[in-house]
N, C-alpha and C. Protein backbone atom coordinates (compact mmCIF):
# COMPACT_ATOMS: atom_id res chain seq x y z
N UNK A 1 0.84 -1.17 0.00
CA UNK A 1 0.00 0.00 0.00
C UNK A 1 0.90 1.24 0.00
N UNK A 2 0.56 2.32 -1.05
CA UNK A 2 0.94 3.84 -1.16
C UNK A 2 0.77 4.31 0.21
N UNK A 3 1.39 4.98 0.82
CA UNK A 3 1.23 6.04 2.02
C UNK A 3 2.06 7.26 1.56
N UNK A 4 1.86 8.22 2.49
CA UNK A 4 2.19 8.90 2.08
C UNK A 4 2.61 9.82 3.66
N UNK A 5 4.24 9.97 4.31
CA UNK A 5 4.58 10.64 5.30
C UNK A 5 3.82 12.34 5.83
N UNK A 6 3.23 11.78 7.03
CA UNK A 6 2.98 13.15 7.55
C UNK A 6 4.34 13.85 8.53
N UNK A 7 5.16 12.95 8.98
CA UNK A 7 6.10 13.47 10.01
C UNK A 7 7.37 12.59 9.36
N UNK A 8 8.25 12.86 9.89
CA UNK A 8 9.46 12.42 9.68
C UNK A 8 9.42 10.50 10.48
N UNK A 9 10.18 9.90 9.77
CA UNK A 9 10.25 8.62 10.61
C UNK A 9 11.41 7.76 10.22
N UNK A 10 12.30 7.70 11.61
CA UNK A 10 13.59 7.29 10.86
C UNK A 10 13.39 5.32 9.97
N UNK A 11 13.90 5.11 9.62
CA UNK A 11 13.92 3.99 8.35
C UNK A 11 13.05 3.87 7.41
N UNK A 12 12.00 5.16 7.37
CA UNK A 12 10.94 4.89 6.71
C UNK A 12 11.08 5.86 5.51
N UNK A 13 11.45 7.48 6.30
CA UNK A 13 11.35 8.16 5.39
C UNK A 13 11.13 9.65 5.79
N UNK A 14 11.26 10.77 4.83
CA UNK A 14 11.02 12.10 5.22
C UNK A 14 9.63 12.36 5.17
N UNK A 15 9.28 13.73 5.99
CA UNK A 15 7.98 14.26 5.52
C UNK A 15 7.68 14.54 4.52
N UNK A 16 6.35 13.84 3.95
CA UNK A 16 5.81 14.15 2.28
C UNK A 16 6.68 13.12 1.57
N UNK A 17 7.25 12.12 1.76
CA UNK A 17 7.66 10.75 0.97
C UNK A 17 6.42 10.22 1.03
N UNK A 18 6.47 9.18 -0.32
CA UNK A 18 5.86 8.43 -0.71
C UNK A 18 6.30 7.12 -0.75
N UNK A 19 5.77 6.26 0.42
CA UNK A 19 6.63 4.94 0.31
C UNK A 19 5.46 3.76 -0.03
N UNK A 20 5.97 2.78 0.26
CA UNK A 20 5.14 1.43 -0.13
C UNK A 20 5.17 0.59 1.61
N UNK A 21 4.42 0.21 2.18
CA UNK A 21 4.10 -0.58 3.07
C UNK A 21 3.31 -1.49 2.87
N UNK A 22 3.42 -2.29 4.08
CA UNK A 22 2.05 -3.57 4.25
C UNK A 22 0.78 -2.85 4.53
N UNK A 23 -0.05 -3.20 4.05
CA UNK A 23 -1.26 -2.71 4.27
C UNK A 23 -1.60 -2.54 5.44
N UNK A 24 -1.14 -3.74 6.39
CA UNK A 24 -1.83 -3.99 7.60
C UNK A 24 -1.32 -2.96 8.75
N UNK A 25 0.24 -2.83 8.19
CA UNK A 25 1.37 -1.67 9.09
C UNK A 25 0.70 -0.06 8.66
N UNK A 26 0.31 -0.09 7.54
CA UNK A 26 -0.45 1.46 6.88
C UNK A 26 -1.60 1.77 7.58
N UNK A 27 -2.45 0.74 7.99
CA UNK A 27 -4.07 1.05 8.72
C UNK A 27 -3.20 0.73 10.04
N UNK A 28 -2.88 0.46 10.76
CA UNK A 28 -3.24 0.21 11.93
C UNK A 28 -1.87 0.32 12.65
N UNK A 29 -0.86 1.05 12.32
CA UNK A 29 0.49 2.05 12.61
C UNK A 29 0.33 3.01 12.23
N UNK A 30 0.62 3.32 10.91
CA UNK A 30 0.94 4.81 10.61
C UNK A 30 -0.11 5.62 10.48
N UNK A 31 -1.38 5.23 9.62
CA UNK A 31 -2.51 6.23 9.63
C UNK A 31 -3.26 6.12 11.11
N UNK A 32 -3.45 5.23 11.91
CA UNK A 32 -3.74 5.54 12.72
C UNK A 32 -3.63 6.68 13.94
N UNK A 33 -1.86 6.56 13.28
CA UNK A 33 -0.99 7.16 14.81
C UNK A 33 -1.11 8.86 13.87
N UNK A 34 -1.81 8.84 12.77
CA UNK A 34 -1.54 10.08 12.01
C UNK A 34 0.06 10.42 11.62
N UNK A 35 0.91 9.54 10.88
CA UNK A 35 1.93 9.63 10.65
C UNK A 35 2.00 9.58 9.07
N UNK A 36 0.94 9.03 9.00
CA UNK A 36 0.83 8.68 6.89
C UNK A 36 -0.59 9.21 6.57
N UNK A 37 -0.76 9.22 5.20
CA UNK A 37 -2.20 9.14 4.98
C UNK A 37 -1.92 8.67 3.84
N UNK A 38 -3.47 7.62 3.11
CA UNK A 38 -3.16 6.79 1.91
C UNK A 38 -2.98 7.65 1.43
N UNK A 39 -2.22 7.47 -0.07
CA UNK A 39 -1.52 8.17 -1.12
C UNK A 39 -2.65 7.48 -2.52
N UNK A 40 -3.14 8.95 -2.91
CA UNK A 40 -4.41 8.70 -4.17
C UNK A 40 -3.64 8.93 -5.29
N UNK A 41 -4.61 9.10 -6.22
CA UNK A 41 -3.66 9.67 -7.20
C UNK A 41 -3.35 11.06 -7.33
N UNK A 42 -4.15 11.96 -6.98
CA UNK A 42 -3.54 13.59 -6.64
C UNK A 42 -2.54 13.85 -5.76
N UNK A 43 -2.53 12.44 -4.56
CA UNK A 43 -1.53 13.04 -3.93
C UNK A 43 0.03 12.65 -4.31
N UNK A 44 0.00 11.44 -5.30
CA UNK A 44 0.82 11.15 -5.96
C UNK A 44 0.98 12.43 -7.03
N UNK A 45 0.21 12.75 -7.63
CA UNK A 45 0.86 13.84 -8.72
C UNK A 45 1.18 14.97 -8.00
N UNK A 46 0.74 15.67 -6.65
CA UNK A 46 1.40 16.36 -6.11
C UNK A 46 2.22 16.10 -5.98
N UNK A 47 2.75 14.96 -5.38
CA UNK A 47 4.30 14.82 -4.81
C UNK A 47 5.21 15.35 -6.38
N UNK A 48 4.89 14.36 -7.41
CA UNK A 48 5.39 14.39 -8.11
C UNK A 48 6.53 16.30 -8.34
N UNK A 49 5.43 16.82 -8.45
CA UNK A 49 5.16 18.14 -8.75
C UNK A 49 6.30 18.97 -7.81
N UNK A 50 5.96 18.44 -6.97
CA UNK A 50 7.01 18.91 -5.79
C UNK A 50 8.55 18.48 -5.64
N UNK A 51 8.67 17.19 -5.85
CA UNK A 51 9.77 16.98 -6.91
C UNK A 51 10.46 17.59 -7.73
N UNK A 52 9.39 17.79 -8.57
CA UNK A 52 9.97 18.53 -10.06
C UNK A 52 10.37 19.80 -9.76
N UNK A 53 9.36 20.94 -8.89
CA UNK A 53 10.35 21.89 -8.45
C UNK A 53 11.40 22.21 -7.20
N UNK A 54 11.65 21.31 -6.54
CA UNK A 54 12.32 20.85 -5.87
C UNK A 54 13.87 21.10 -6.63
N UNK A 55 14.19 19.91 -7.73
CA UNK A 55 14.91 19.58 -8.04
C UNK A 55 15.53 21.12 -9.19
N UNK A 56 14.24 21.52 -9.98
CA UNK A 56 14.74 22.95 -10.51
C UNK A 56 15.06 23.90 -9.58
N UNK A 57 15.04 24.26 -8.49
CA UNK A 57 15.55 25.34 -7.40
C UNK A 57 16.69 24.66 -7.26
N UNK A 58 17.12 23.41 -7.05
CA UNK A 58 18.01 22.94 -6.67
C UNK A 58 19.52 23.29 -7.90
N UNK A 59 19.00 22.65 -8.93
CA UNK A 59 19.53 23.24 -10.55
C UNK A 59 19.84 24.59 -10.68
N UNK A 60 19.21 25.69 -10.02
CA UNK A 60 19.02 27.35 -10.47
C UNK A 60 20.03 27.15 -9.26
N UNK A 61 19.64 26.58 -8.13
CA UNK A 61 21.01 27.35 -6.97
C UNK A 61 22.37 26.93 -6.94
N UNK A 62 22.50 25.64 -7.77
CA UNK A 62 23.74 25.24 -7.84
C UNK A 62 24.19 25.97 -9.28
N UNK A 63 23.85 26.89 -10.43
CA UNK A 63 23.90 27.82 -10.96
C UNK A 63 24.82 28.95 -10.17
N UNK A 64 23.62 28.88 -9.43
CA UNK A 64 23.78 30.35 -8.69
C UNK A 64 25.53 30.83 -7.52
N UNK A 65 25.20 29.13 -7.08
CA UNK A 65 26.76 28.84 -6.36
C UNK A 65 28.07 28.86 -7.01
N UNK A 66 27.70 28.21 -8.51
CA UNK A 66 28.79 28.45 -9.42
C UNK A 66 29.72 29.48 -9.79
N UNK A 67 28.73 30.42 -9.78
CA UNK A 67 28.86 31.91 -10.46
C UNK A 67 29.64 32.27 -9.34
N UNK A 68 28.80 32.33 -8.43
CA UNK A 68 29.71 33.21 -6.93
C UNK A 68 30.96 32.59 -6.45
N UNK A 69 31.18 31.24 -6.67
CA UNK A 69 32.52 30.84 -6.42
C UNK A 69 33.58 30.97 -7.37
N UNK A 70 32.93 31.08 -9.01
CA UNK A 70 34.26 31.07 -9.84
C UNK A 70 34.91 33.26 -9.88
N UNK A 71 33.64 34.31 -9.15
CA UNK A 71 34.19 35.32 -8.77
C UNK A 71 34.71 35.61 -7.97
N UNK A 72 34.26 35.11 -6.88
CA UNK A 72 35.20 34.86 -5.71
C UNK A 72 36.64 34.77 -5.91
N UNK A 73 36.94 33.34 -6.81
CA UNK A 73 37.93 32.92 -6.59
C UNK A 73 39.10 34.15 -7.46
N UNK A 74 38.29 34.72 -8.09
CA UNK A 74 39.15 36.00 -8.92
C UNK A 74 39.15 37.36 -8.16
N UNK A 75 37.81 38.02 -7.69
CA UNK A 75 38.10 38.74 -7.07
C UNK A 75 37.83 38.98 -5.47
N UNK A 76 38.89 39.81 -4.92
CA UNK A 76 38.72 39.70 -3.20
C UNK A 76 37.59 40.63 -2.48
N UNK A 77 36.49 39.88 -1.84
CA UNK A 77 35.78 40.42 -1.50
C UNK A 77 36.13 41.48 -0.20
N UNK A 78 35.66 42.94 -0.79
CA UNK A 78 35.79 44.05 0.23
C UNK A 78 34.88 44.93 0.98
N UNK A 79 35.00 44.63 2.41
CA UNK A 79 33.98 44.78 2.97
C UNK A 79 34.21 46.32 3.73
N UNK A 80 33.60 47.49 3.60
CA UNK A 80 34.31 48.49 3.99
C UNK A 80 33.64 48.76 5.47
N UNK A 81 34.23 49.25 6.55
CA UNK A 81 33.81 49.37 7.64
C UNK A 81 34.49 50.55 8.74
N UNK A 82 33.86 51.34 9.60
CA UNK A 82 34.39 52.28 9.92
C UNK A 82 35.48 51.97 11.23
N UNK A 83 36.93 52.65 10.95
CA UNK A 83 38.19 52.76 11.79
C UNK A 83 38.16 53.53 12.71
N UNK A 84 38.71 53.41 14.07
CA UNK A 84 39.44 53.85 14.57
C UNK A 84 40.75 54.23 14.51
N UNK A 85 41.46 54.90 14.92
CA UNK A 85 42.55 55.35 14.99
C UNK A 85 43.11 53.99 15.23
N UNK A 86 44.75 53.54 14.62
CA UNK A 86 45.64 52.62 14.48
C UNK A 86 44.92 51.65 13.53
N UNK A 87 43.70 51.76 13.05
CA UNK A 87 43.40 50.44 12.11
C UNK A 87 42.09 49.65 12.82
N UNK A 88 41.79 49.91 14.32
CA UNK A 88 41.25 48.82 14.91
C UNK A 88 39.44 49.37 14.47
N UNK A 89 38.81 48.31 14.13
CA UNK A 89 37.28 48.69 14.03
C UNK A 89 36.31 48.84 15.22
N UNK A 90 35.18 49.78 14.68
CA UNK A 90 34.40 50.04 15.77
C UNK A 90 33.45 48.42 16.02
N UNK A 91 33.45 47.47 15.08
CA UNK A 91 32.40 46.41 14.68
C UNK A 91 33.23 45.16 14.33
N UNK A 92 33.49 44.18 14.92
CA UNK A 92 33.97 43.30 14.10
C UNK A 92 33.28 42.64 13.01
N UNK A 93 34.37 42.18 12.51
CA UNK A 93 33.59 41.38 10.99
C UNK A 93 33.87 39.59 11.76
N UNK A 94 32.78 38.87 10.76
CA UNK A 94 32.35 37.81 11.42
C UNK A 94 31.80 37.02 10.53
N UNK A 95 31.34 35.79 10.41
CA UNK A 95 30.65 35.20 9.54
C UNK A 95 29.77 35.46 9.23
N UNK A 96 28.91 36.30 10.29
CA UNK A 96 27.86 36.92 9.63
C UNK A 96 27.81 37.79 8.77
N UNK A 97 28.73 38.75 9.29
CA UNK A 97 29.15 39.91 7.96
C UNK A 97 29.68 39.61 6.89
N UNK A 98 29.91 38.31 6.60
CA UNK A 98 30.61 37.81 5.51
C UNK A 98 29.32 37.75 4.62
N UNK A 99 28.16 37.31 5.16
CA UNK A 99 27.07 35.81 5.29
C UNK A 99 26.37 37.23 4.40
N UNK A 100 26.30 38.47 4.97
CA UNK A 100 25.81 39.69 4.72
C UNK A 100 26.09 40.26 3.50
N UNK A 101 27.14 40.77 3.28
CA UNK A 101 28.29 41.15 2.64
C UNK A 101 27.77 40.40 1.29
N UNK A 102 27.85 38.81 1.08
CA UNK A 102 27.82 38.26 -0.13
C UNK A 102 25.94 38.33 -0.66
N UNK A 103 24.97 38.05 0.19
CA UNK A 103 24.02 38.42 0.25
C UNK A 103 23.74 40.02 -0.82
N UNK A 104 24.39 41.21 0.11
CA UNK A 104 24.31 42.01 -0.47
C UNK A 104 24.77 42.21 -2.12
N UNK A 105 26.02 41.75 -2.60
CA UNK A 105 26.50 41.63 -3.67
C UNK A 105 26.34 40.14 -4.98
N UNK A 106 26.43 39.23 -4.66
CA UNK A 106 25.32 38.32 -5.37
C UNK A 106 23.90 37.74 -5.10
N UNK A 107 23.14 38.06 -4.09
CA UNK A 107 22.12 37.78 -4.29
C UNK A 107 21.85 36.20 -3.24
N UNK A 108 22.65 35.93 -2.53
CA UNK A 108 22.48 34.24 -2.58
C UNK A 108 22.80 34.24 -1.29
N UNK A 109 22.33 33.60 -0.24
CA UNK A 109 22.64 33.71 1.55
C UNK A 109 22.78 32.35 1.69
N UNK A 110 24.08 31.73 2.11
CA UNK A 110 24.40 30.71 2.14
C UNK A 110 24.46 30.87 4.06
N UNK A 111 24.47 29.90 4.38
CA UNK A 111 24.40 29.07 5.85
C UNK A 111 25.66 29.70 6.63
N UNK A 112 25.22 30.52 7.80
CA UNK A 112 25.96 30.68 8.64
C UNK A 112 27.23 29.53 8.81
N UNK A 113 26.52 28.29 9.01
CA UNK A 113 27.69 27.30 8.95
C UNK A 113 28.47 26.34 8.65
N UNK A 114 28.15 27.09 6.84
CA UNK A 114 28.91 27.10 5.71
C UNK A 114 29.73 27.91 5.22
N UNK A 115 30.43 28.83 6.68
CA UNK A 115 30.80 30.20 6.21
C UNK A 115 32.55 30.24 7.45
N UNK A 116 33.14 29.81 7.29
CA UNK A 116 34.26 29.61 8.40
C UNK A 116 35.16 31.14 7.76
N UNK A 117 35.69 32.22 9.31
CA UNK A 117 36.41 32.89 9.09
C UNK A 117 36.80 32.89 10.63
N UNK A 118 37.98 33.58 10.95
CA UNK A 118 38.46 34.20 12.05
C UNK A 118 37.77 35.89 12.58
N UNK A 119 36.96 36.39 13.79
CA UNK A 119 36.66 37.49 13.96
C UNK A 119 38.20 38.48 13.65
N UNK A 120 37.47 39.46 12.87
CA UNK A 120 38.35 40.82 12.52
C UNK A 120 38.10 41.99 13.43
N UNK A 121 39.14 42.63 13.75
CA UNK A 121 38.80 43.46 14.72
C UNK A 121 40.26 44.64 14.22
N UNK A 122 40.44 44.41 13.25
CA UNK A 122 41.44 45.38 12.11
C UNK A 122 41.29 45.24 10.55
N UNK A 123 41.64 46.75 10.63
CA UNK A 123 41.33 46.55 8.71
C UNK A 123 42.77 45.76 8.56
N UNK A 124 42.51 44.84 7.65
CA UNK A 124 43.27 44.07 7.11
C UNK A 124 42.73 42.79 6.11
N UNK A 125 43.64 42.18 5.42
CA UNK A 125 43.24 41.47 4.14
C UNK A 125 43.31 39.93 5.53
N UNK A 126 42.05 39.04 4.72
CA UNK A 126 41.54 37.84 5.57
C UNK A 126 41.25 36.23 4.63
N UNK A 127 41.96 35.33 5.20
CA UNK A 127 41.20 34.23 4.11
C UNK A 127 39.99 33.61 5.12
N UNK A 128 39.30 33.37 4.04
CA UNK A 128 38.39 32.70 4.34
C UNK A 128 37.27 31.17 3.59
N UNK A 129 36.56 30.53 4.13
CA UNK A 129 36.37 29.44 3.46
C UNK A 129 35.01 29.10 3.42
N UNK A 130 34.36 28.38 2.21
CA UNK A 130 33.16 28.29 2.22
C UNK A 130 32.31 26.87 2.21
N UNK A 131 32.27 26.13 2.47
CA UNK A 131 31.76 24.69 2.35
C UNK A 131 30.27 24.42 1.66
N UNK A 132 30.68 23.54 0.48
CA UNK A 132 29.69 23.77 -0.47
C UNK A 132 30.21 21.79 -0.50
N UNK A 133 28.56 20.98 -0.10
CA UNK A 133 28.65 19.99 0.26
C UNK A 133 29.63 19.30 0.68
N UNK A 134 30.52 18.58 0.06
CA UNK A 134 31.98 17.90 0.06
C UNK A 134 33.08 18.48 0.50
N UNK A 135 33.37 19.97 -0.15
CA UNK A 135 34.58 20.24 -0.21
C UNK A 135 34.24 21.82 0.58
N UNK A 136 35.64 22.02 0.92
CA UNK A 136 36.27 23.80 1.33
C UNK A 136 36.46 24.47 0.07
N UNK A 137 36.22 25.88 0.27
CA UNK A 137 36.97 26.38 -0.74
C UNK A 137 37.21 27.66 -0.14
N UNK A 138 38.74 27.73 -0.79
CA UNK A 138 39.04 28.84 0.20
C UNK A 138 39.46 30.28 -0.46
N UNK A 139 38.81 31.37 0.29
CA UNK A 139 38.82 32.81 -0.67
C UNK A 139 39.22 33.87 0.24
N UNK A 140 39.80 34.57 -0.59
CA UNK A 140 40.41 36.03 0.20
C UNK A 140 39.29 37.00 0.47
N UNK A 141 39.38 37.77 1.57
CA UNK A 141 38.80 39.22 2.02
C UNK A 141 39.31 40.07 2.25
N UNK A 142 38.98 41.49 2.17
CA UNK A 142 39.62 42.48 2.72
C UNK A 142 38.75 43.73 3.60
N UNK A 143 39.19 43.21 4.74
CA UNK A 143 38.56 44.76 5.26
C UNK A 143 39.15 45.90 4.63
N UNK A 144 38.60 47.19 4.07
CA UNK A 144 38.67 48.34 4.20
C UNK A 144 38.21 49.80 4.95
N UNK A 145 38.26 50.47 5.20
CA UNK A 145 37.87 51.85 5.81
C UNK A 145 37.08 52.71 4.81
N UNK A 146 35.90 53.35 5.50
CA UNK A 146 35.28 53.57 4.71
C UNK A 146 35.58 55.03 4.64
């Protein structure tokens, strides 16, 4: 029997999967406990559907990641911020301001903690690294004064 996940359930499956069970485990486990509900045919072509754009956002953002890493890797992102006297800032810079920073200039807000840097607390040039599934990749910054 089609079911179809209302909640998460580990060996079974995510919320909104569509799996196959025993009939007998579908009535009298999961729909009971409100964890599934049978799967018709709309709710099969929904899923479907959801899928399909699922997987195109997924396509457009790994686009989108492309772009920003092959500029990155050419030019150094500069984040300008106001000095104190000797260099030292009123604000440190941080992953968030990084997280910000790229946001502001391509468009794309990747995961706080997908974003590894050291706090800045001087203008000065910074590497930093971005984790994009598998791998690091690692890119220059520069604080400047505004």
């Amino acid at each position: 029997m089609k079911v179809m996940l209302l909640t998460d359930l580990r060996k079974l499956g995510a919320k909104g999967d569509i799996i196959e069970v025993a009939p007998a485990y579908a009535r009298n486990v999961l729909i009971r406990q409100w964890q599934a509900k049978e799967a018709d045919i709309n709710t099969i072509k929904a899923y479907e559907q959801k899928i399909k754009k699922k997987e195109k956002k997924e396509e457009e953002d790994n686009k989108k990641i492309t772009e920003i890493v092959s500029n990155l890797k050419w030019n150094t992102l500069k984040i300008s911020r106001t000095a104190a006297p000797m260099w030292n800032l009123y604000d440190k810079v941080t992953s968030q301001t990084l997280q910000s920073e790229i946001v502001n200039k391509y468009g794309y807000k990747f995961d706080l903690k997908n974003i590894i840097c050291d706090k800045l607390d001087k203008i000065w040039k910074f590497d930093f690294e971005l984790i994009l599934e598998w791998k690091k990749l690692k890119f220059k910054g520069e604080v400047v004064s505004e």
